[in-house]
N, C-alpha and C. Protein backbone atom coordinates (compact mmCIF):
# COMPACT_ATOMS: atom_id res chain seq x y z
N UNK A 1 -42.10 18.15 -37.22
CA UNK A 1 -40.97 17.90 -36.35
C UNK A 1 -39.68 18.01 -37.15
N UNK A 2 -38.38 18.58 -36.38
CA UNK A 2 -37.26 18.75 -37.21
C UNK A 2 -36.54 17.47 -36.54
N UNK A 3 -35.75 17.07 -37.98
CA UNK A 3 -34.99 15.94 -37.36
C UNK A 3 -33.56 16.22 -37.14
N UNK A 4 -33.03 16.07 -35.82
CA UNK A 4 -31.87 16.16 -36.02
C UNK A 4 -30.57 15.24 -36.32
N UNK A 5 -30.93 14.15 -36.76
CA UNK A 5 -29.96 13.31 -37.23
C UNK A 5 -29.16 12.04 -36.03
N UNK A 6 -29.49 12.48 -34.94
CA UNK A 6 -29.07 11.61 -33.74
C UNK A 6 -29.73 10.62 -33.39
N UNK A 7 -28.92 9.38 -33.42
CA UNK A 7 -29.50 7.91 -33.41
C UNK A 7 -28.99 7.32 -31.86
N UNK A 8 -30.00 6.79 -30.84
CA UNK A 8 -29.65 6.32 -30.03
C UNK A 8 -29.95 4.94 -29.69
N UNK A 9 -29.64 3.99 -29.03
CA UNK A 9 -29.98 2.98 -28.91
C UNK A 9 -30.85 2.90 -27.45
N UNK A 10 -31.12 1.96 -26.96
CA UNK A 10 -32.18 2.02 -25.63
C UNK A 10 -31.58 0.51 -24.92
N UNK A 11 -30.83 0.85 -23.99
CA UNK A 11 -29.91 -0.08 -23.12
C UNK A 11 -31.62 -1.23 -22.59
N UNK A 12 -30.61 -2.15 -21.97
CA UNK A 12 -31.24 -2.98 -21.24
C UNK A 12 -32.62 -2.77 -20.48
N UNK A 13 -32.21 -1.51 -19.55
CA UNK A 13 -33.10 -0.88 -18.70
C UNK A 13 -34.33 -0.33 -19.30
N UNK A 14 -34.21 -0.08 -20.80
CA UNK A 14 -35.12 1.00 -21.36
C UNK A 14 -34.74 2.39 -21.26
N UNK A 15 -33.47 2.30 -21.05
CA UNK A 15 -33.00 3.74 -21.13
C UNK A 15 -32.36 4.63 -22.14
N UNK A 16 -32.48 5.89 -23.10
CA UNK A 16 -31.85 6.49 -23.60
C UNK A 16 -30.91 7.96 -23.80
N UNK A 17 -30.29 8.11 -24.10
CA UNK A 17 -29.42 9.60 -23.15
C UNK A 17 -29.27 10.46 -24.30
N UNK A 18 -30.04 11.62 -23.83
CA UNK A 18 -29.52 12.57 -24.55
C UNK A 18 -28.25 13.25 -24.59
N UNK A 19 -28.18 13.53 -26.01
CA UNK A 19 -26.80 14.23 -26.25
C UNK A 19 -26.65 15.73 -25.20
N UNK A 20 -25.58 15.57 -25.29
CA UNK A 20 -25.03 17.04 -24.42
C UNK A 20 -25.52 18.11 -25.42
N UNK A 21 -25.18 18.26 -26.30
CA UNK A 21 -25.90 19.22 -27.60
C UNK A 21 -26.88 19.52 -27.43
N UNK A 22 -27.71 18.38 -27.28
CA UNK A 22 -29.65 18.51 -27.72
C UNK A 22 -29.93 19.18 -26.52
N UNK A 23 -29.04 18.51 -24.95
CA UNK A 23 -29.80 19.09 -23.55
C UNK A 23 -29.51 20.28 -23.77
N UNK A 24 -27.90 21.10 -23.85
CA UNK A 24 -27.79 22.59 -24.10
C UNK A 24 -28.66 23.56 -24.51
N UNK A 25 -28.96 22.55 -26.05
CA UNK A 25 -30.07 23.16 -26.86
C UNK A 25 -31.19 23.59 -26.26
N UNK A 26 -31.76 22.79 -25.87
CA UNK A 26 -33.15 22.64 -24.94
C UNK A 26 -33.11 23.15 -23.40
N UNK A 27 -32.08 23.72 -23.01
CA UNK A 27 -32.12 24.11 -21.76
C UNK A 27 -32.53 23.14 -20.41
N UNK A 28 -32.47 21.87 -20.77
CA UNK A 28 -32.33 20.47 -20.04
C UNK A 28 -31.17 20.25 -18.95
N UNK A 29 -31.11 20.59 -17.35
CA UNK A 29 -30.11 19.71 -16.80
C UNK A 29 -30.63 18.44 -15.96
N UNK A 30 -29.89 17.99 -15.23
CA UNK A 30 -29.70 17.15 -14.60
C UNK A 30 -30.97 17.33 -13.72
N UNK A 31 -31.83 16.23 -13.23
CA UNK A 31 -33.22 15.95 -12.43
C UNK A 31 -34.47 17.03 -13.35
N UNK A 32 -34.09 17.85 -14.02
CA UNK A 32 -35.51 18.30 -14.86
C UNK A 32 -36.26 17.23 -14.93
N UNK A 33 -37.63 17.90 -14.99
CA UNK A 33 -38.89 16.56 -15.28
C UNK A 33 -38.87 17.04 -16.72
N UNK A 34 -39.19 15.36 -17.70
CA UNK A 34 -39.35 15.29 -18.58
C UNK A 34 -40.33 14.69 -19.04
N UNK A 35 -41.51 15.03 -19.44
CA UNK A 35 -42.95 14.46 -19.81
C UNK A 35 -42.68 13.65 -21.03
N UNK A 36 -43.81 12.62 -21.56
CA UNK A 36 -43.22 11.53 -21.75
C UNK A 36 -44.61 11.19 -22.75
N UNK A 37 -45.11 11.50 -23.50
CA UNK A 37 -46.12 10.87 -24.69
C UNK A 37 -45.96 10.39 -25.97
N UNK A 38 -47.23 10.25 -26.35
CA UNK A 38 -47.16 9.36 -27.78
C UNK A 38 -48.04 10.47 -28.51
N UNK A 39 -47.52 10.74 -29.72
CA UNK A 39 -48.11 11.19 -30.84
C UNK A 39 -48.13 10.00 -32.21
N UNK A 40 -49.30 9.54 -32.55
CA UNK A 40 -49.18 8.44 -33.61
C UNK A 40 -48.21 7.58 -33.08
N UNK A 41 -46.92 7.12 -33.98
CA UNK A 41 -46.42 6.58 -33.85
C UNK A 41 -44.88 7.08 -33.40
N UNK A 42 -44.89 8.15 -32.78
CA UNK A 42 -43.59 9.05 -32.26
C UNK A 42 -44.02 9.05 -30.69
N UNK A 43 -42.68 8.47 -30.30
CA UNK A 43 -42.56 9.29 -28.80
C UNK A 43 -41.86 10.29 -28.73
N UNK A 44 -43.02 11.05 -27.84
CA UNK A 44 -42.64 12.71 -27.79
C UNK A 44 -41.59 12.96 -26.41
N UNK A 45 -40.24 13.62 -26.36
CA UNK A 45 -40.12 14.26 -24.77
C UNK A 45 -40.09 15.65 -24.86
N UNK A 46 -40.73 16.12 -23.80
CA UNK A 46 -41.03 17.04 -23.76
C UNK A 46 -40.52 17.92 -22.10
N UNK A 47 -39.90 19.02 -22.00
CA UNK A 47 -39.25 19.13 -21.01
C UNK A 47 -40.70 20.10 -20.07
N UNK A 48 -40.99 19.57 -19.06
CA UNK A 48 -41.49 20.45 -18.31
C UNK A 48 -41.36 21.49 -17.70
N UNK A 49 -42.18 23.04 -17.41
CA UNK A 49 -41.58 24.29 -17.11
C UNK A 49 -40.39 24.44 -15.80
N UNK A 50 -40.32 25.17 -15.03
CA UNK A 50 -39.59 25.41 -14.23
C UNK A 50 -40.10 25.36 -13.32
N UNK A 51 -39.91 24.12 -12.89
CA UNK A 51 -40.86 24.05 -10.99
C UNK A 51 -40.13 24.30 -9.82
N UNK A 52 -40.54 24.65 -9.32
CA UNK A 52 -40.12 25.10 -7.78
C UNK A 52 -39.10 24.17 -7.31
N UNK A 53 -37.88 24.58 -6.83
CA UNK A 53 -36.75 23.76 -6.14
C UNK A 53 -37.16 23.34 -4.68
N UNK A 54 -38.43 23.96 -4.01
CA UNK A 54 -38.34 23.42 -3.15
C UNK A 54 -39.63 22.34 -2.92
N UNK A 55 -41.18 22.70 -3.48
CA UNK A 55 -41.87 21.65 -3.90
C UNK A 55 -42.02 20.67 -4.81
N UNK A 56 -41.31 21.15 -6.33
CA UNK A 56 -41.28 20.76 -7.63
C UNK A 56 -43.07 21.07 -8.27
N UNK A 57 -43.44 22.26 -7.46
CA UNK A 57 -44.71 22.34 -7.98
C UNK A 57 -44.38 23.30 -9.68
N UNK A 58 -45.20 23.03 -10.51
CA UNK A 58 -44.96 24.14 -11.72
C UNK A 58 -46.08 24.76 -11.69
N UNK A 59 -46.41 25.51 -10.34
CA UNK A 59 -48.02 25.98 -10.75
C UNK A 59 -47.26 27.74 -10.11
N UNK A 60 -47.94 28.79 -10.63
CA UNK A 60 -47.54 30.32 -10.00
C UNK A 60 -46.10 30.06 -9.56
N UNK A 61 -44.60 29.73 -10.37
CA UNK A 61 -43.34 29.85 -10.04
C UNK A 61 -43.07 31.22 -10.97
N UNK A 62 -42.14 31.74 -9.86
CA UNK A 62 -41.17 32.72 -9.95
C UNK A 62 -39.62 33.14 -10.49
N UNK A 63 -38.90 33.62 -11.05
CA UNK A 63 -37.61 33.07 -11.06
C UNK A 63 -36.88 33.87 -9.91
N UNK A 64 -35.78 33.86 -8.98
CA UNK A 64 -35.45 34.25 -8.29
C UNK A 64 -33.88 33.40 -8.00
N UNK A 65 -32.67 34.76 -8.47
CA UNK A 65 -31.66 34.60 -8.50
C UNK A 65 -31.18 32.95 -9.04
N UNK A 66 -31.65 33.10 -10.49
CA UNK A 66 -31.23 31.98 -11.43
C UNK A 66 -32.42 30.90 -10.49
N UNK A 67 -32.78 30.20 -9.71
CA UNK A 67 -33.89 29.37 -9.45
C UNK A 67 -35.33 29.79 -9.53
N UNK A 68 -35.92 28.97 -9.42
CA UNK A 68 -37.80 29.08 -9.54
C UNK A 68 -38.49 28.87 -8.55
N UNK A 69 -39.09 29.58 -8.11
CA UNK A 69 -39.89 29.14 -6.20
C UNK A 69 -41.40 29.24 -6.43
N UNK A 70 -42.34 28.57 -6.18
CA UNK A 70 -43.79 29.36 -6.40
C UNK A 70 -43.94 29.70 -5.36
N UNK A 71 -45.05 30.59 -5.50
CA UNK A 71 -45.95 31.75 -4.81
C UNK A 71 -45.92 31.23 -3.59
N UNK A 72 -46.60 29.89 -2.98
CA UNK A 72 -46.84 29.68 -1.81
C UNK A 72 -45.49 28.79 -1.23
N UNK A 73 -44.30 28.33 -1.49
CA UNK A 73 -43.31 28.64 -1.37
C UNK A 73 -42.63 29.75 -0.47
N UNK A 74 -42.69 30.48 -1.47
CA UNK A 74 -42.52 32.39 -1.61
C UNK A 74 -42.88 32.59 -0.04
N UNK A 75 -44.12 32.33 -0.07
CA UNK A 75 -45.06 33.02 1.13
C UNK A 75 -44.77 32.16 2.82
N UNK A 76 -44.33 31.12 2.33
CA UNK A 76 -43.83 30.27 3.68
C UNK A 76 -42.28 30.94 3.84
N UNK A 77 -41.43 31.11 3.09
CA UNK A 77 -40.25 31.93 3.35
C UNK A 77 -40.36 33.24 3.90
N UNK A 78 -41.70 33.96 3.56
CA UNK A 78 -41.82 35.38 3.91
C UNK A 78 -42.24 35.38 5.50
N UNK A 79 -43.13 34.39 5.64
CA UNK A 79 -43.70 34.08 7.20
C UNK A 79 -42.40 33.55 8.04
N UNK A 80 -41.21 32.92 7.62
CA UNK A 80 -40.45 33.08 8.60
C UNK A 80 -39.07 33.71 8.99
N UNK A 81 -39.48 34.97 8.46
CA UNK A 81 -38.78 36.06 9.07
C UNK A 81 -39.28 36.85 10.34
């Protein structure tokens, strides 16, 4: 693991915020799912792929004009035309 030098604290709630930097970095915005484990003694986050804006499924997604739709998605939009 690379370290990048950023120290955060963990509010009341249990909450901690990533830097604007790191999300850029990582291609992270706002409501992304972020998976959430333990390796030894590290908690891992880990950003999950690109799920569908309209199920949030990440299974057979597409990209389509900057968003992600899957297949059966896809196929309910095609049926109502």
């Amino acid at each position: 693991m690379k370290s990048t030098g950023i120290v955060r604290k963990v509010d009341e709630l249990g909450r901690i915020v990533l830097p604007i930097e790191l999300r850029r970095t990582l291609d992270i915005e706002e409501r992304d799912p972020i998976e959430i484990y333990v390796d030894g003694n590290s908690v891992v986050l880990r950003k999950v792929g690109n799920p569908c804006v309209f199920c949030n499924s990440s299974t057979d997604v597409v990209p389509f004009r900057g968003k992600h739709i899957c297949t059966a998605c896809l196929q309910e939009l095609r049926e109502l035309q």
